[in-house]
N, C-alpha and C. Protein backbone atom coordinates (compact mmCIF):
# COMPACT_ATOMS: atom_id res chain seq x y z
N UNK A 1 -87.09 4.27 48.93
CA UNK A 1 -88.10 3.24 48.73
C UNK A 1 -87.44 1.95 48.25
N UNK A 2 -87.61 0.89 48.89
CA UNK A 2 -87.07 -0.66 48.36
C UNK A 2 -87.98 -1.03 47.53
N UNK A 3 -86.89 -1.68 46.44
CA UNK A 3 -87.76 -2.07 45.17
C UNK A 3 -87.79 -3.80 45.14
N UNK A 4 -87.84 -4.45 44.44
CA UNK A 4 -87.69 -5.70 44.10
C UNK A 4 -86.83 -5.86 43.59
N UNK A 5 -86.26 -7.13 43.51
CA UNK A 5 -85.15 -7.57 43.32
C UNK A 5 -85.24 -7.66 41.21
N UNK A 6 -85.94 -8.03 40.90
CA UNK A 6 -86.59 -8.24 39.58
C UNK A 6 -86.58 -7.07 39.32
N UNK A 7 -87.40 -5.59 39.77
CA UNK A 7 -87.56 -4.77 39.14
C UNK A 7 -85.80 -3.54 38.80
N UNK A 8 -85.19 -4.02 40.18
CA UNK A 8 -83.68 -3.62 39.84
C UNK A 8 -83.13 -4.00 38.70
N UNK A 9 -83.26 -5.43 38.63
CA UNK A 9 -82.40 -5.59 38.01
C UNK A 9 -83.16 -5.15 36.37
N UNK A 10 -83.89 -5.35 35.91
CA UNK A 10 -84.67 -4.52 34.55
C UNK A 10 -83.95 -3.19 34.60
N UNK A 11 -84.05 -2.06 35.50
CA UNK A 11 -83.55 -0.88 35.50
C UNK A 11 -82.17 -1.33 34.67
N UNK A 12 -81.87 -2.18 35.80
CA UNK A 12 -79.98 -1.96 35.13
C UNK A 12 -79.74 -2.23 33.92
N UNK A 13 -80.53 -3.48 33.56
CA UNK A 13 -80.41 -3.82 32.24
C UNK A 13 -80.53 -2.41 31.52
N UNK A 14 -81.37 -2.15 31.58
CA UNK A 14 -82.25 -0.86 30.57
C UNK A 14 -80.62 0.12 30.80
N UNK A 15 -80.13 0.42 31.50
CA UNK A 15 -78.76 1.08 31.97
C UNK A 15 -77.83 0.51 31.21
N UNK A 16 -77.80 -0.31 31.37
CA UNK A 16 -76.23 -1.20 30.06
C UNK A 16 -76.86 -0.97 28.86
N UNK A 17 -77.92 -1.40 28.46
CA UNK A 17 -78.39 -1.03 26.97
C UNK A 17 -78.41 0.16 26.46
N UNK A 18 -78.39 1.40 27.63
CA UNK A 18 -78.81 2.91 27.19
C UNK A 18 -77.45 3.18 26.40
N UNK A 19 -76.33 2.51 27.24
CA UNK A 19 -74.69 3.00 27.30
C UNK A 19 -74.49 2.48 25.82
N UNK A 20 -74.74 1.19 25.28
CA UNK A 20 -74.77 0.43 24.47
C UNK A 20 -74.88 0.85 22.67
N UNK A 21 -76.49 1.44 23.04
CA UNK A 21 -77.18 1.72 22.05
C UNK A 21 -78.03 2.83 22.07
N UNK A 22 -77.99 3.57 20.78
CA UNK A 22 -79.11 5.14 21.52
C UNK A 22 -80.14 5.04 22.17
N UNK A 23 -80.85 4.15 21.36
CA UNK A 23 -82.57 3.76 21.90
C UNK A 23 -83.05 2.21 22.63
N UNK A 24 -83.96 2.42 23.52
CA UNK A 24 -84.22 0.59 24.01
C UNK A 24 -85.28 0.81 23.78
N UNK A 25 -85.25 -0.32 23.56
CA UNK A 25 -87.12 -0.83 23.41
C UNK A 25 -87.41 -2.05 24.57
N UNK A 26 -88.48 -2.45 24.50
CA UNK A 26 -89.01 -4.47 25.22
C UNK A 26 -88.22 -4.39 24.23
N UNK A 27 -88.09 -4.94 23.35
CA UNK A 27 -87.50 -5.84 22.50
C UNK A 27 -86.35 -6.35 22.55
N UNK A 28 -85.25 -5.12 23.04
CA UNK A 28 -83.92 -5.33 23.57
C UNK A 28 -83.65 -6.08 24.98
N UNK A 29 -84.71 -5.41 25.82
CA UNK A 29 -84.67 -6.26 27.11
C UNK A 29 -85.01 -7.54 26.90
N UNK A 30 -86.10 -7.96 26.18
CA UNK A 30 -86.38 -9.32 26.02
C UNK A 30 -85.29 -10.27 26.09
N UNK A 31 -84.47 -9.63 24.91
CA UNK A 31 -82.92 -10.22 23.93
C UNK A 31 -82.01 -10.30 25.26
N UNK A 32 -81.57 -9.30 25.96
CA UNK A 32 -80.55 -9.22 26.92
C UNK A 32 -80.94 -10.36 27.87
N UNK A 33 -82.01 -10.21 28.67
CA UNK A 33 -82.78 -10.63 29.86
C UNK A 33 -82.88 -12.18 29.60
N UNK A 34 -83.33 -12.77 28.27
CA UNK A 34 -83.63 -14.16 27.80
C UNK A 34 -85.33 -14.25 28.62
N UNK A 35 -85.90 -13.35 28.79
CA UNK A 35 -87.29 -13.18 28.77
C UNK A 35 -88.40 -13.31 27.69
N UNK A 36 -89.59 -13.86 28.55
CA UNK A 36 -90.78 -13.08 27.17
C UNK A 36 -91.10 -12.19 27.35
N UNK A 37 -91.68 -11.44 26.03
CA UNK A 37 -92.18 -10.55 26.03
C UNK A 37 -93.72 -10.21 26.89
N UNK A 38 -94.30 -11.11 26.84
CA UNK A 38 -95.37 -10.83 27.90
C UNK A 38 -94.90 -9.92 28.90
N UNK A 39 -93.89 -10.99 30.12
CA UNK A 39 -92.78 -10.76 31.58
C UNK A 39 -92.70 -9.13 31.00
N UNK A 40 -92.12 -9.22 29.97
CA UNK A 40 -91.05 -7.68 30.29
C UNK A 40 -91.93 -6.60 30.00
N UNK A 41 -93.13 -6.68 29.34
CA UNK A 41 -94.17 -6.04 29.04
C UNK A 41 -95.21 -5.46 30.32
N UNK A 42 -95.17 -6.13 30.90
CA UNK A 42 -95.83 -6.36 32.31
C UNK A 42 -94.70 -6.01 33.48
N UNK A 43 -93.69 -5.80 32.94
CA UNK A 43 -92.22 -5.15 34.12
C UNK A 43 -92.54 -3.75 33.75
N UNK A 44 -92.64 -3.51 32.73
CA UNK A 44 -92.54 -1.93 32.22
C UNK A 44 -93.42 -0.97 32.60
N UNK A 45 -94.41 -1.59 32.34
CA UNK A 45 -95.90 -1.18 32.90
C UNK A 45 -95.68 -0.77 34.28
N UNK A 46 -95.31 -1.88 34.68
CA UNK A 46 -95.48 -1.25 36.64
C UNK A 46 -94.28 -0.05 36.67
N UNK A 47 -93.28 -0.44 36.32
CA UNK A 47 -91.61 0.60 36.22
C UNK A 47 -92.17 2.27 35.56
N UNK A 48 -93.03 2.40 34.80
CA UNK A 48 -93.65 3.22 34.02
C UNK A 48 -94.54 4.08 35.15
N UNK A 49 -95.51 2.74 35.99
CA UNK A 49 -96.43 3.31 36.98
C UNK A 49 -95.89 4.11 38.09
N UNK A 50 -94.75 3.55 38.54
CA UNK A 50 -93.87 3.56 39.35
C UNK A 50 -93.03 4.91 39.48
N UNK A 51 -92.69 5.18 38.08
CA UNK A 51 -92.30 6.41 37.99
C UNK A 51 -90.77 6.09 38.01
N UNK A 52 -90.55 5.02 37.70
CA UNK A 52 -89.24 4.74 37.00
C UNK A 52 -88.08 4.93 35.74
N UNK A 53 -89.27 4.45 34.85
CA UNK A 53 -89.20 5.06 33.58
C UNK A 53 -90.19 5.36 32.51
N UNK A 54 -89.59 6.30 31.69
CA UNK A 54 -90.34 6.51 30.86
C UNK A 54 -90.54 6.00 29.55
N UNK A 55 -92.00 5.83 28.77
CA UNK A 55 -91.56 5.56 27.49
C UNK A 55 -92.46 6.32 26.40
N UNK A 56 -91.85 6.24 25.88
CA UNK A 56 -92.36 7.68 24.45
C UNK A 56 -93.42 6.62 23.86
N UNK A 57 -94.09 7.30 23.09
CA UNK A 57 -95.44 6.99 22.28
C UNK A 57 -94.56 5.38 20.95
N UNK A 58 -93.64 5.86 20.82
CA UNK A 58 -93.22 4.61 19.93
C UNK A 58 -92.73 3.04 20.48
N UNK A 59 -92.23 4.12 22.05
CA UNK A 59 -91.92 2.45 22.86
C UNK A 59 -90.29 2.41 23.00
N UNK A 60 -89.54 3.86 22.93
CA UNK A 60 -89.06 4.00 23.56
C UNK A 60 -88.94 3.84 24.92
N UNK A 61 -87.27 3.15 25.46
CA UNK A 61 -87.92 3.63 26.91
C UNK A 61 -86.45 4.04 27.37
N UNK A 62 -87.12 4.93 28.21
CA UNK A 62 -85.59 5.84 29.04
C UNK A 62 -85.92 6.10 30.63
N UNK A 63 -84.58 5.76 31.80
CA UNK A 63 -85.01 5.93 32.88
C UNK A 63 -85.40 7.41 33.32
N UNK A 64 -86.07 7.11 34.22
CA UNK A 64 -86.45 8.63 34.92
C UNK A 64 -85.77 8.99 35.70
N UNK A 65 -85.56 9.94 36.61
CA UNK A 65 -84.22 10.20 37.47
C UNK A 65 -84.25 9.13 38.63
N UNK A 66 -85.41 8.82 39.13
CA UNK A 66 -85.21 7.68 40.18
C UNK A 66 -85.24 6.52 39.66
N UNK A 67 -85.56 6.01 38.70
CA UNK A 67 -84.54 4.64 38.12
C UNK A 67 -83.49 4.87 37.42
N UNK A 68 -82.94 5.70 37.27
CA UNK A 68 -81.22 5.92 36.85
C UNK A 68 -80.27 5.97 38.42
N UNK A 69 -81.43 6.32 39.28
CA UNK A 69 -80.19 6.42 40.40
C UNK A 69 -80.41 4.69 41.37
N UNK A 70 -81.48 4.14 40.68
CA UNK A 70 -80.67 2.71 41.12
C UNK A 70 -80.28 1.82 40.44
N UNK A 71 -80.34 2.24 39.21
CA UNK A 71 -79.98 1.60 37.69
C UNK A 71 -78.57 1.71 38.32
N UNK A 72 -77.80 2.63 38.54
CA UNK A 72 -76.48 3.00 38.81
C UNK A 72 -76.18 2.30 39.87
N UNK A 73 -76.47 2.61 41.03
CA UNK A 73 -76.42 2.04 42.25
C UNK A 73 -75.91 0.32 42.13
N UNK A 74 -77.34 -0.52 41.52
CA UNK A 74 -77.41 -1.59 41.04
C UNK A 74 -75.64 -2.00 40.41
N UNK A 75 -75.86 -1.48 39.62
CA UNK A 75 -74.69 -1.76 38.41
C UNK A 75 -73.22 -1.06 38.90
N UNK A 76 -73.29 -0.44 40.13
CA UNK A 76 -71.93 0.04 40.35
C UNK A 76 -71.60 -1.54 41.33
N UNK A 77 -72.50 -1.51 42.16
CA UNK A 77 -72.49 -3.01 42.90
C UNK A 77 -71.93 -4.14 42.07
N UNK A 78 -72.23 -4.21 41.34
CA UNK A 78 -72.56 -5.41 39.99
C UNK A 78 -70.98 -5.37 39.74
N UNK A 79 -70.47 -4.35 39.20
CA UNK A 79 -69.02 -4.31 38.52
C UNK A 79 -68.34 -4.32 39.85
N UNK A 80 -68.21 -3.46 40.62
CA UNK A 80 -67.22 -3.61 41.84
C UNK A 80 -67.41 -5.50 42.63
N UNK A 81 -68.24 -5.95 42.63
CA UNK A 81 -68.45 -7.35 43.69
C UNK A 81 -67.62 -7.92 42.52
N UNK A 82 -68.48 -8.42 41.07
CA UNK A 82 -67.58 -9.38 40.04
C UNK A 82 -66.58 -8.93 39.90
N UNK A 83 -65.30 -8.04 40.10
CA UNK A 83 -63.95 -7.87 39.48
C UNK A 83 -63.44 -8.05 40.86
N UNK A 84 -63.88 -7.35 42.26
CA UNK A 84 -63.20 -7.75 43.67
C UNK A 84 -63.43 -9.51 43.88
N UNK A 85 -64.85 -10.95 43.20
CA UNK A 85 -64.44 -12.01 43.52
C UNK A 85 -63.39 -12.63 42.43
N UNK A 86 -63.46 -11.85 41.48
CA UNK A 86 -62.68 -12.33 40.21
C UNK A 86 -60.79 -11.87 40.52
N UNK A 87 -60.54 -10.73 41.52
CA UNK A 87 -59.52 -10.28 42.20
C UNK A 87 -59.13 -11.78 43.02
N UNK A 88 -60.01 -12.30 43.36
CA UNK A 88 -59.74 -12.91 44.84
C UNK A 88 -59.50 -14.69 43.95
N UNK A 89 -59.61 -14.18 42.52
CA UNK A 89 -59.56 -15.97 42.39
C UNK A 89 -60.34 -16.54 41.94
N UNK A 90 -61.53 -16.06 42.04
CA UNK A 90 -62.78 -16.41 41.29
C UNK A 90 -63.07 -16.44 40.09
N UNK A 91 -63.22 -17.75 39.36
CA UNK A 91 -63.56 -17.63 37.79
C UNK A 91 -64.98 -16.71 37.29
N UNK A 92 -64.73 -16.04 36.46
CA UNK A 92 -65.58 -15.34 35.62
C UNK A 92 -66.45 -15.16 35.97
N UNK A 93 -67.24 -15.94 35.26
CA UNK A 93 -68.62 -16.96 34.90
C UNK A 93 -69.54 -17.10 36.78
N UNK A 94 -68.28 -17.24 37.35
CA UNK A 94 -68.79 -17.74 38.91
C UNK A 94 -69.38 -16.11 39.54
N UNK A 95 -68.02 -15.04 38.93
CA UNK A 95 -67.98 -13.53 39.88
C UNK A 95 -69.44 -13.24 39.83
N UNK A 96 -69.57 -13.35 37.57
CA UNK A 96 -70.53 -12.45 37.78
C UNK A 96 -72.16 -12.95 38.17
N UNK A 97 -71.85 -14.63 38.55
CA UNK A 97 -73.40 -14.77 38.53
C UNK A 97 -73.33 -14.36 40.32
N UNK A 98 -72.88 -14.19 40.97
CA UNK A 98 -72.49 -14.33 42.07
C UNK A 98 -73.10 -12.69 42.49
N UNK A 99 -72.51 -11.91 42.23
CA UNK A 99 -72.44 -10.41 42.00
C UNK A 99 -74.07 -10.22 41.47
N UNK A 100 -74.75 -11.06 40.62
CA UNK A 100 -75.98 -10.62 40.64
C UNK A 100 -76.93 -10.50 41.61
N UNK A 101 -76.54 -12.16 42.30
CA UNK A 101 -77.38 -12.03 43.68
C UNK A 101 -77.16 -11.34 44.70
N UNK A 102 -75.78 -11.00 45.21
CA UNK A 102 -75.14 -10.09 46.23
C UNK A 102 -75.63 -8.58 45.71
N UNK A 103 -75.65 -7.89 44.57
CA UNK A 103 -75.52 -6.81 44.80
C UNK A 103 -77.04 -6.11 45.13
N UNK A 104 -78.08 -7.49 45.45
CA UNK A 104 -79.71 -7.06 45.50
C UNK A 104 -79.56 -6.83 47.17
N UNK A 105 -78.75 -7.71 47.99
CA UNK A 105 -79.17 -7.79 49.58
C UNK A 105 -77.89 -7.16 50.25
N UNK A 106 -76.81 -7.17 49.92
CA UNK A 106 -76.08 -5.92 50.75
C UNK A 106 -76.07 -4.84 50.58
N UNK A 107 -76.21 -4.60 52.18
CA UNK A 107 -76.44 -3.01 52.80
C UNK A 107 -76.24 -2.36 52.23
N UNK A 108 -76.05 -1.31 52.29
CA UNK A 108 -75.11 0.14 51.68
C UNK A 108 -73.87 0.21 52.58
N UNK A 109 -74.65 -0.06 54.16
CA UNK A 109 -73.10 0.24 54.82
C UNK A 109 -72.09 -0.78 54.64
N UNK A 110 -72.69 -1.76 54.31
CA UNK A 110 -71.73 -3.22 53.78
C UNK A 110 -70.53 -2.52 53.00
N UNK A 111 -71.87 -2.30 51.98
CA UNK A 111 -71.03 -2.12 50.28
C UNK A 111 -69.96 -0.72 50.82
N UNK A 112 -70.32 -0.11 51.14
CA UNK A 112 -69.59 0.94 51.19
C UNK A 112 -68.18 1.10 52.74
N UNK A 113 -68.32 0.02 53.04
CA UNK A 113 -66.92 -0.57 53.65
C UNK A 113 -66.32 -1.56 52.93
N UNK A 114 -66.90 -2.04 52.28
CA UNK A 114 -66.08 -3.11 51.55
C UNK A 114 -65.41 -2.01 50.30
N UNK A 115 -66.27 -1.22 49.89
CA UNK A 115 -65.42 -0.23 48.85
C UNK A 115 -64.60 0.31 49.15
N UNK A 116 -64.49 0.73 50.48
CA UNK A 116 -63.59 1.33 51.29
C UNK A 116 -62.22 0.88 51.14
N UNK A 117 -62.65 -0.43 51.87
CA UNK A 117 -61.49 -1.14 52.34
C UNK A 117 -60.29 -1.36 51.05
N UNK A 118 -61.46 -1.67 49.89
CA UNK A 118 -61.00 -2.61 48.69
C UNK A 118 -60.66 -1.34 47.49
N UNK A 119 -61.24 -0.19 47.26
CA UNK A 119 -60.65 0.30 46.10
C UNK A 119 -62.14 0.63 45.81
N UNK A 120 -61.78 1.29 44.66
CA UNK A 120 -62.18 1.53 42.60
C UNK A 120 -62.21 0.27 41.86
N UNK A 121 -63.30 -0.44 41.65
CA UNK A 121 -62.78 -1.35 40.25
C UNK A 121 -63.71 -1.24 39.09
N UNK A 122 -63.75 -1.06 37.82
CA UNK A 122 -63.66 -1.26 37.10
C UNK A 122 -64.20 -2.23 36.31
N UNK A 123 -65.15 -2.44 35.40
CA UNK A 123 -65.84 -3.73 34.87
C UNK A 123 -65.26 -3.91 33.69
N UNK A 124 -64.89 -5.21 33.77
CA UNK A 124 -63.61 -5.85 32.35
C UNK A 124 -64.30 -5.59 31.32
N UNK A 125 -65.54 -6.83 31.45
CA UNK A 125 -66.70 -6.71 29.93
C UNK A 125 -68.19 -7.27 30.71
N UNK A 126 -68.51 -6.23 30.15
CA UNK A 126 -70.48 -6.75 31.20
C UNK A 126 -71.18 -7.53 29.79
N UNK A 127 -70.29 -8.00 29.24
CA UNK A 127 -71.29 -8.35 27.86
C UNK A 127 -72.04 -9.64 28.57
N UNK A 128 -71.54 -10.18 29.38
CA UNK A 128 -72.15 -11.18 29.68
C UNK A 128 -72.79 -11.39 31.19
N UNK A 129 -73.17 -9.59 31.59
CA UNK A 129 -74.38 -9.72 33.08
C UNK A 129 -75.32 -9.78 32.00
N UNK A 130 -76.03 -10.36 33.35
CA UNK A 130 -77.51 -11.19 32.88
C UNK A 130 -78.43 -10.29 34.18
């Protein structure tokens, strides 16, 4: 099932934060994302409806198995594109905003010849995907 480009990328977030910290809340996404809380309140809800993720009675929230497997997906994209344009020469700042938009619209068969071709890489520091 194709999701939105918006609602991926929330998953992933929620994915870097899980790795991060035991528990997420909105509150964390808010912080990461540079969102309001309304937006992310109203992301969750549908992600929740959706059967994405879950969240406990306190507001926990944790993915469900089908938003962990594009939470991953998402974010394997994410680290492999920014360290292969940052390989090629590309400043930082440029890979990873770059890598946000690329890793929503190429294929699989794209990505997965270009992985081919190119390797394993490795994400330096995601402190600063957005």
């Amino acid at each position: 099932m194709k999701i939105q480009e918006s609602a991926e990328d929330y998953l992933e977030n929620i994915l870097i934060l899980s790795t991060a910290q035991q528990r997420v809340r909105s509150i964390d996404i808010v912080k990461k994302m540079k969102l309001s809380k309304p937006s992310v309140s109203v992301a969750m809800k549908k992600l929740r409806e959706n059967g994405y993720i879950n969240m406990d009675s306190e507001g926990y929230i944790e993915l469900a198995d089908e938003g962990r497997k594009i939470a991953e997906k998402i974010y394997e994209r994410h680290v492999f594109i920014s360290q292969w344009l940052e390989d090629l020469g590309v400043k930082k700042e440029v890979a990873m905003a770059d890598a946000c938009r690329i890793e929503h619209v190429l294929s699989d068969e794209s990505f997965d010849a270009i992985k081919k071709k190119y390797g394993q890489r490795k994400c330096k520091d995601c402190e600063g995907c957005e």
